[in-house]
Protein backbone atom coordinates (compact mmCIF):
# COMPACT_ATOMS: atom_id res chain seq x y z
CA UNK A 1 102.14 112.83 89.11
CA UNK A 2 98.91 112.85 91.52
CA UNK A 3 96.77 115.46 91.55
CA UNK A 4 96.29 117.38 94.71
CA UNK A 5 92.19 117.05 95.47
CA UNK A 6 90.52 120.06 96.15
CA UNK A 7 89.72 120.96 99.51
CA UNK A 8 86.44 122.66 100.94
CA UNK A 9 84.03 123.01 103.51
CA UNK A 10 80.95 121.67 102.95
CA UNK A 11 77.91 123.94 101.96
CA UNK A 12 75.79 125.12 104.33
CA UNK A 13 73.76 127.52 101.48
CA UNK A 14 73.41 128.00 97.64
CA UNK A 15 72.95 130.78 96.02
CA UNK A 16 72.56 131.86 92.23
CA UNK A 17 73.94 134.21 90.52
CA UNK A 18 72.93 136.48 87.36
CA UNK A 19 69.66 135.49 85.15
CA UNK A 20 68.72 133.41 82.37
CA UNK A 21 68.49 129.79 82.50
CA UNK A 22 72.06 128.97 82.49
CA UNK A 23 72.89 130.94 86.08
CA UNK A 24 75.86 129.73 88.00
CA UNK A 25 75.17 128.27 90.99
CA UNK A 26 77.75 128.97 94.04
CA UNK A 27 77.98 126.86 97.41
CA UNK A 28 79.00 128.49 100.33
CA UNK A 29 80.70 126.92 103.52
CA UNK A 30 82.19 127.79 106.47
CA UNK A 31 83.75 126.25 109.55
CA UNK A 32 84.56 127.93 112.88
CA UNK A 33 87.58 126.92 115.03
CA UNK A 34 89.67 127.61 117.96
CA UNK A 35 93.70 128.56 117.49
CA UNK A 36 95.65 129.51 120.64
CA UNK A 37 92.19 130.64 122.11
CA UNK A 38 91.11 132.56 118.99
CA UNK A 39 88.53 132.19 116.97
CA UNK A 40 88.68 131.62 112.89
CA UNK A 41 86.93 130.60 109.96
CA UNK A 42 87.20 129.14 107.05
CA UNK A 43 84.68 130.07 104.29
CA UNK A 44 84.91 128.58 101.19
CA UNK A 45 83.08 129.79 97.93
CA UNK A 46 83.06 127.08 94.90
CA UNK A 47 81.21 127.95 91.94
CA UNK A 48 79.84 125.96 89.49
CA UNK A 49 81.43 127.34 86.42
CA UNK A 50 85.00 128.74 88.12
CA UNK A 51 87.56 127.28 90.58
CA UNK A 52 86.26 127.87 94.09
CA UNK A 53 88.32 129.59 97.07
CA UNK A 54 89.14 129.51 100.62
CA UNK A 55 89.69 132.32 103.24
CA UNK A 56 91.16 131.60 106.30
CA UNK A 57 89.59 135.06 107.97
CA UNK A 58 89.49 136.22 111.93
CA UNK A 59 86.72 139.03 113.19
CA UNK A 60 86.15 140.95 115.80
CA UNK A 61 82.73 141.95 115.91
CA UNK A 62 81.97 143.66 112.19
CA UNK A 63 85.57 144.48 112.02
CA UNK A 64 87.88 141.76 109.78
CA UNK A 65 90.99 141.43 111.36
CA UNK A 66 92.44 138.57 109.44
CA UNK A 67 91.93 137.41 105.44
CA UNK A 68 93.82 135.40 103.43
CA UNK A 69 93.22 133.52 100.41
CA UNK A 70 93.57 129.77 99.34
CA UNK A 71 92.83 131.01 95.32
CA UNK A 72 92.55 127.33 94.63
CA UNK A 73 91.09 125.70 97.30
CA UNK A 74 94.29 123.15 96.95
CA UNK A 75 94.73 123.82 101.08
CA UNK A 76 98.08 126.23 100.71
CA UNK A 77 97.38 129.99 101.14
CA UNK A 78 98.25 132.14 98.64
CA UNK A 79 97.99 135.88 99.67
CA UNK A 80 97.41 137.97 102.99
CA UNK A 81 94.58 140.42 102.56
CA UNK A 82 94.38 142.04 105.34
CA UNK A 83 96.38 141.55 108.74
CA UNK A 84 99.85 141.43 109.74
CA UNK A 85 100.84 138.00 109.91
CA UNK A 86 103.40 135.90 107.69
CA UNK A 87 101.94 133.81 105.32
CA UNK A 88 104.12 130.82 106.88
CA UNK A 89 101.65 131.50 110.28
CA UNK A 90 98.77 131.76 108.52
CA UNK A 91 99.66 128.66 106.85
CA UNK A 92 99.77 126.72 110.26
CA UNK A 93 96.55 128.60 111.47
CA UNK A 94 95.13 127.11 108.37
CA UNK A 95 96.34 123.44 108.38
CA UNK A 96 95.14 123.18 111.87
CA UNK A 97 91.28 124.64 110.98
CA UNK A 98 91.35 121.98 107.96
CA UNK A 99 92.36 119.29 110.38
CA UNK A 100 89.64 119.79 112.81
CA UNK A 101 87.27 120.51 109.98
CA UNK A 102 88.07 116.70 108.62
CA UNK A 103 87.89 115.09 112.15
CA UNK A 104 84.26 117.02 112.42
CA UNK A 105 83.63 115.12 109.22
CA UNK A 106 82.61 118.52 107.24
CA UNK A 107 85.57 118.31 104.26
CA UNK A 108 84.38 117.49 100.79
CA UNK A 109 87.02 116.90 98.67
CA UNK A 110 86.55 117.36 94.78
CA UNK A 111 88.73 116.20 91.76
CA UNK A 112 90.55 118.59 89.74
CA UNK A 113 88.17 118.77 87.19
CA UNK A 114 90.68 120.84 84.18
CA UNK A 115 93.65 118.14 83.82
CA UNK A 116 95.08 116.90 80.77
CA UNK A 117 97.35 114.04 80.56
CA UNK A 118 99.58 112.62 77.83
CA UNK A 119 102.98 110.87 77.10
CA UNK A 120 105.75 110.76 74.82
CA UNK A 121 108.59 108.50 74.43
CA UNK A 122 110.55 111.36 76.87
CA UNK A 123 108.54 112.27 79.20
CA UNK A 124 104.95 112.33 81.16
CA UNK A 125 102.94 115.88 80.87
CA UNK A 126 100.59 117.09 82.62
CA UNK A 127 98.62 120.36 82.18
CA UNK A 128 95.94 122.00 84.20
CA UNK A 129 93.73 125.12 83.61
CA UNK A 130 93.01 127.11 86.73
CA UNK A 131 89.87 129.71 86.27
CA UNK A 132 89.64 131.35 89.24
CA UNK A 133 87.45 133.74 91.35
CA UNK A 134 89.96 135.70 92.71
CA UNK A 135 92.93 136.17 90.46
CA UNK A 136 93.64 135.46 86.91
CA UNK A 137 93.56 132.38 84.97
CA UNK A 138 96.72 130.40 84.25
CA UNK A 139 97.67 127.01 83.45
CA UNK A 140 100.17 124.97 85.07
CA UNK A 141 102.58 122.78 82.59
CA UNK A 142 104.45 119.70 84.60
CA UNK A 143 107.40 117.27 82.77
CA UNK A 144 108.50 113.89 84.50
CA UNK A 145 111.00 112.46 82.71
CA UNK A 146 110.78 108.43 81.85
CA UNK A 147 114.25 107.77 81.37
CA UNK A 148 115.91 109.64 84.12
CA UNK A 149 115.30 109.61 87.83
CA UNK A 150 114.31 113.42 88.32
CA UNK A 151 111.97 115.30 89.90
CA UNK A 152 108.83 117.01 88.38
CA UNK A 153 109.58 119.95 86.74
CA UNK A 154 106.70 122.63 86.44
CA UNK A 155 105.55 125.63 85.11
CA UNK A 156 103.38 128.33 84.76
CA UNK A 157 101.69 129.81 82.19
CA UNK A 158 100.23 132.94 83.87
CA UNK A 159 98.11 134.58 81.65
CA UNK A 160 97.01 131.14 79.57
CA UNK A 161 98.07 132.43 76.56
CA UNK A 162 100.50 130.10 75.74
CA UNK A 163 103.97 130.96 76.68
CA UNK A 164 105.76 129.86 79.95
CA UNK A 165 106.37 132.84 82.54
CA UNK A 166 108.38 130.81 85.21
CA UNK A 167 109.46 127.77 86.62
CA UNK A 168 107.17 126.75 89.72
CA UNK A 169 109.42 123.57 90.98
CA UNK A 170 112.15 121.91 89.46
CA UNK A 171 114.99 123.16 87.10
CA UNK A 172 114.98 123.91 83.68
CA UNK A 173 115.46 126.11 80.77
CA UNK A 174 111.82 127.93 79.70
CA UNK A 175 112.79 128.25 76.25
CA UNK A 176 113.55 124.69 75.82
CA UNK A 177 110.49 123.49 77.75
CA UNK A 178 108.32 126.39 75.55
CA UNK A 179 108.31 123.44 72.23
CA UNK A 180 107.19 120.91 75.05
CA UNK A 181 104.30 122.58 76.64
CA UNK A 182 103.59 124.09 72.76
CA UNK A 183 103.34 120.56 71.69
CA UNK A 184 101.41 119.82 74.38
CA UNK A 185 98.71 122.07 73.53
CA UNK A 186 98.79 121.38 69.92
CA UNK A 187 97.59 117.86 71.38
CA UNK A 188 94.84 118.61 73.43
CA UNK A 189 93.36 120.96 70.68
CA UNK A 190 93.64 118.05 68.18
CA UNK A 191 92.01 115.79 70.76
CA UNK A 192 89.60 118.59 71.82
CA UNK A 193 90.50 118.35 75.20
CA UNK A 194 91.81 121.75 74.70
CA UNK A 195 90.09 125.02 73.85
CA UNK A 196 91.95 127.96 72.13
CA UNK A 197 89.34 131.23 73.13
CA UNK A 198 90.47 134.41 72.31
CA UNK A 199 94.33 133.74 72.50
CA UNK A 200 93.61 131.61 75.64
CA UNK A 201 94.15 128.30 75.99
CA UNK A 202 91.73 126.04 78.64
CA UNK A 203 91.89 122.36 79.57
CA UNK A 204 87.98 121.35 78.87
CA UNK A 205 86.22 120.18 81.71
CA UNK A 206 85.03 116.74 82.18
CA UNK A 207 86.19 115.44 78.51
């Protein structure tokens, strides 16, 4: 039940955002590499506040030929912005640009900072809050069972309100996980490692 660390280029600029004396702070990175003789980058924006983000992007002059997104800096892509490539290519483009980036010694990995463990007599649970940049919040619900020798089942909550959408990985039945991952909440809140905000439910950081 490890939890992926978060991958990102290390800053080369900060810059602040909004007034007052609580202002976000966001570092900025980028690394430049070679791919079948073409030049990419990846930049990688991680706030303060939010879950940073990766783009794996390719220019030609002013003009961006090439931009997708890593939404969770977890080093898999996500989405294709612009270009015409699969995201399975990009994907390889990508691995490669974080491999040379960690031989240059430039990588700074972080911790997932919104995960909340606990344990029945069933199973192991695991829930994370992802507050992201780009996209919308969700939270990720995972099961391992302690008495049988299966594999991780998980799911997503995609708007954080509290009700499974879909099964990530694994198999299983969403309405008789949705008592589990209820239960699971009811938990953190109790412990106030949870917050409930406005229907929305967020793993708190650094508890």
């Amino acid at each position: 039940m490890k939890i992926k660390d978060v991958v990102c280029i290390m800053g080369i600029s900060t810059i602040i955002l909004g007034c007052g004396t609580t202002r976000p702070k966001v570092e900025l990175g980028k690394f430049s590499f070679e791919y079948d003789g073409k030049r990419y980058d990846i930049k990688c924006v991680t706030p303060t506040s939010q879950e940073g983000y990766n783009l794996l992007i390719q220019e030609e002059g002013k003009k961006i030929l090439l931009k997708v997104v890593d939404k969770e800096q977890d080093g898999f892509l996500d989405e294709v912005r612009v270009g015409h490539i699969s995201l399975e290519k990009a994907q390889e483009i990508y691995r490669e640009g974080i491999t040379a980036a960690k031989k240059k010694g430039v990588v700074k990995k972080r911790t997932f900072a919104r995960v909340y463990r606990t344990s029945d007599s069933l199973n192991d649970y695991i829930l994370r809050s992802y507050i992201l940049v780009i996209g919308e919040d969700y939270n990720k619900f995972s099961i391992l069972k302690k008495q049988e020798n299966e594999d991780e089942i998980v799911f997503i909550d995609l708007d954080a309100d509290g009700s499974l959408d879909k099964i990530e990985r694994g198999v299983g039945n969403l309405e008789q996980y949705q008592s589990f991952y209820q239960k699971v909440l009811d938990n953190g809140l109790s412990e106030r490692k949870v917050v409930k905000t406005k229907g929305v439910y967020h793993v708190v950081v650094g508890y």
